[in-house]
Protein backbone atom coordinates (compact mmCIF):
# COMPACT_ATOMS: atom_id res chain seq x y z
CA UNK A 1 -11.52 -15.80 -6.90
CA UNK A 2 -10.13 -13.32 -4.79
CA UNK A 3 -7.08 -11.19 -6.25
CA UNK A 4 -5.72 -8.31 -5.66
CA UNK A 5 -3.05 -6.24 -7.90
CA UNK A 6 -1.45 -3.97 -6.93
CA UNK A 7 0.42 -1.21 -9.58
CA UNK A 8 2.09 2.14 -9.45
CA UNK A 9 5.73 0.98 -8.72
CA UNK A 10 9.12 2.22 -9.96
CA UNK A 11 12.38 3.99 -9.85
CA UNK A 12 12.75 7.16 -7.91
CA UNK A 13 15.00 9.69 -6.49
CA UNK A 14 14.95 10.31 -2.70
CA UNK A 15 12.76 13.41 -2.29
CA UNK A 16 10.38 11.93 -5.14
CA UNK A 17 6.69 10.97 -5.29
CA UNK A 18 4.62 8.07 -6.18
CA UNK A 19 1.12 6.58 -6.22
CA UNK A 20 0.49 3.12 -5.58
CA UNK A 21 -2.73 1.34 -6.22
CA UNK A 22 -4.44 -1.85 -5.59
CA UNK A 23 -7.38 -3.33 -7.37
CA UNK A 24 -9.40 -5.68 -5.46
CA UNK A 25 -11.45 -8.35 -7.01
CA UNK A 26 -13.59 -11.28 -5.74
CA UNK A 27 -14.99 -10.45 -2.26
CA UNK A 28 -16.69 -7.65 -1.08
CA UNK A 29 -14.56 -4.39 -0.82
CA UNK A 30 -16.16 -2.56 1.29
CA UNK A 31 -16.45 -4.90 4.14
CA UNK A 32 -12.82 -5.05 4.59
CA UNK A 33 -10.12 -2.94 6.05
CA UNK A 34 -7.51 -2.68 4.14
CA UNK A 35 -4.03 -2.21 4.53
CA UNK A 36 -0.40 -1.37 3.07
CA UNK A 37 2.34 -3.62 3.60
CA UNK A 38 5.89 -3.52 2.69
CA UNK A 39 9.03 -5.95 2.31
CA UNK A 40 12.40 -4.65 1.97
CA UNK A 41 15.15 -7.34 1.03
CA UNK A 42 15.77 -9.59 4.04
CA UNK A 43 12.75 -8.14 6.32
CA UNK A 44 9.82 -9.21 7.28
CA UNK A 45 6.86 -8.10 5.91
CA UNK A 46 5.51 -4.90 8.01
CA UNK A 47 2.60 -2.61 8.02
CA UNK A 48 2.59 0.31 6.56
CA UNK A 49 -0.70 1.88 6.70
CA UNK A 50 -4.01 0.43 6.88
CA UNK A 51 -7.80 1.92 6.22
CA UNK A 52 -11.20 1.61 7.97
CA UNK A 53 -14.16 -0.08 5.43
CA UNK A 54 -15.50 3.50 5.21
CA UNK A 55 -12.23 4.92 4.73
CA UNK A 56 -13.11 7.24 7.87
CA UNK A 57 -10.32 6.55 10.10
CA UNK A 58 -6.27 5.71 8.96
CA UNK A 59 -3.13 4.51 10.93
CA UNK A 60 0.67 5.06 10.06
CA UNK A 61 3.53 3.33 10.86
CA UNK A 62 5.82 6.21 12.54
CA UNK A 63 8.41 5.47 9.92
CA UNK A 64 5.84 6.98 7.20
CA UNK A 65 3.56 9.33 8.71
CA UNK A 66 3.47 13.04 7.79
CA UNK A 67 4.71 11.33 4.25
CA UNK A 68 2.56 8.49 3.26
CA UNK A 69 -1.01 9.11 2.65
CA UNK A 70 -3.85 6.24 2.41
CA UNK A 71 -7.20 6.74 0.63
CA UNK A 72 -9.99 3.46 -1.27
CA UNK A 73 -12.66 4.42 -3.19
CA UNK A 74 -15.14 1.47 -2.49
CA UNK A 75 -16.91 1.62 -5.91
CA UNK A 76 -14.43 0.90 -7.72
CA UNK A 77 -12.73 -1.45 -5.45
CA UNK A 78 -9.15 0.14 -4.99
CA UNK A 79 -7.19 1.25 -2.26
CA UNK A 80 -4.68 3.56 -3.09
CA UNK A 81 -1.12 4.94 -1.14
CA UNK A 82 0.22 8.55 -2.10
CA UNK A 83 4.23 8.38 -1.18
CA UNK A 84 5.70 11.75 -0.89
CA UNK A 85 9.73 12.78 0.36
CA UNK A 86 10.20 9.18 -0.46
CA UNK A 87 13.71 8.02 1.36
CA UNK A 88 15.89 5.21 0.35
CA UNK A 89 14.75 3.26 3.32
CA UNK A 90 11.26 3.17 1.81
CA UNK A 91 12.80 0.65 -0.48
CA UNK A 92 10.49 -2.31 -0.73
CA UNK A 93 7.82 -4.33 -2.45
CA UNK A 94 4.89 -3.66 -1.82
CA UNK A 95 1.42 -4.89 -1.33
CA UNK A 96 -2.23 -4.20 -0.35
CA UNK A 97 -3.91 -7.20 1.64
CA UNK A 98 -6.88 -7.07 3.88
CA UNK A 99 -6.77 -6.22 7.91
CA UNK A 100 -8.06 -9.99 7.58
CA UNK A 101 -5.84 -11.32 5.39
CA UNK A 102 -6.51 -11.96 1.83
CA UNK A 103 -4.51 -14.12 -0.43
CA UNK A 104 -1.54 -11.71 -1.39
CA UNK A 105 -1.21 -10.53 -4.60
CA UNK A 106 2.74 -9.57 -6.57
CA UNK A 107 3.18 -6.40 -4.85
CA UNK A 108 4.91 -3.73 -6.59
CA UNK A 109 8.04 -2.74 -6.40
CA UNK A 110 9.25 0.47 -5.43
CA UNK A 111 12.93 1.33 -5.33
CA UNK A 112 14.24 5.01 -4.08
CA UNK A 113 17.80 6.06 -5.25
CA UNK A 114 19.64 8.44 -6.67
């Protein structure tokens, strides 16, 4: 069935870095766009950033661009998010999900503080 995980969560000072990933399994990868999404406690879910199939074209949200960078490698099924000068207002769970949405998967959380 379909899942995806997503890993690469944690603790981090403001200024810090982190890389997220997601590992897709049970459709086909590389037909889908895929996407970042984040929840921060008592927000809706948003978009982050999101991916063509071929990985040729990206969007950011204006709250992460210039900071957040989005990348998949289709062979092995994993879409990835560099976070760099990570703020405390990039507090959130996160999760990867299809443009066309996918059944979600935990999310990871990642929690910047100093």
């Amino acid at each position: 069935q379909v899942q995806l995980v997503e890993s690469g969560g944690g603790l981090v000072q403001p200024g810090g870095s982190l890389r997220l990933s997601c590992a897709a399994s049970g459709f086909t990868f590389e037909y889908y766009a895929m996407g970042w999404y984040r929840q921060a406690p008592g927000a809706e879910r948003e978009l982050v950033a999101r991916i063509t199939r071929s990985g040729d074209s990206t969007y950011y949200a204006n709250s992460v661009k210039g900071r957040f960078t989005i990348s998949r490698d289709n062979a092995k099924y994993t879409v990835y998010l560099e976070m760099n000068s990570l703020k405390l207002e990039d507090t959130a769970i996160y999760y990867c999900n299809g443009i066309i949405p996918l059944p979600w998967g935990q999310g990871t959380q990642v929690t910047v503080s100093s």
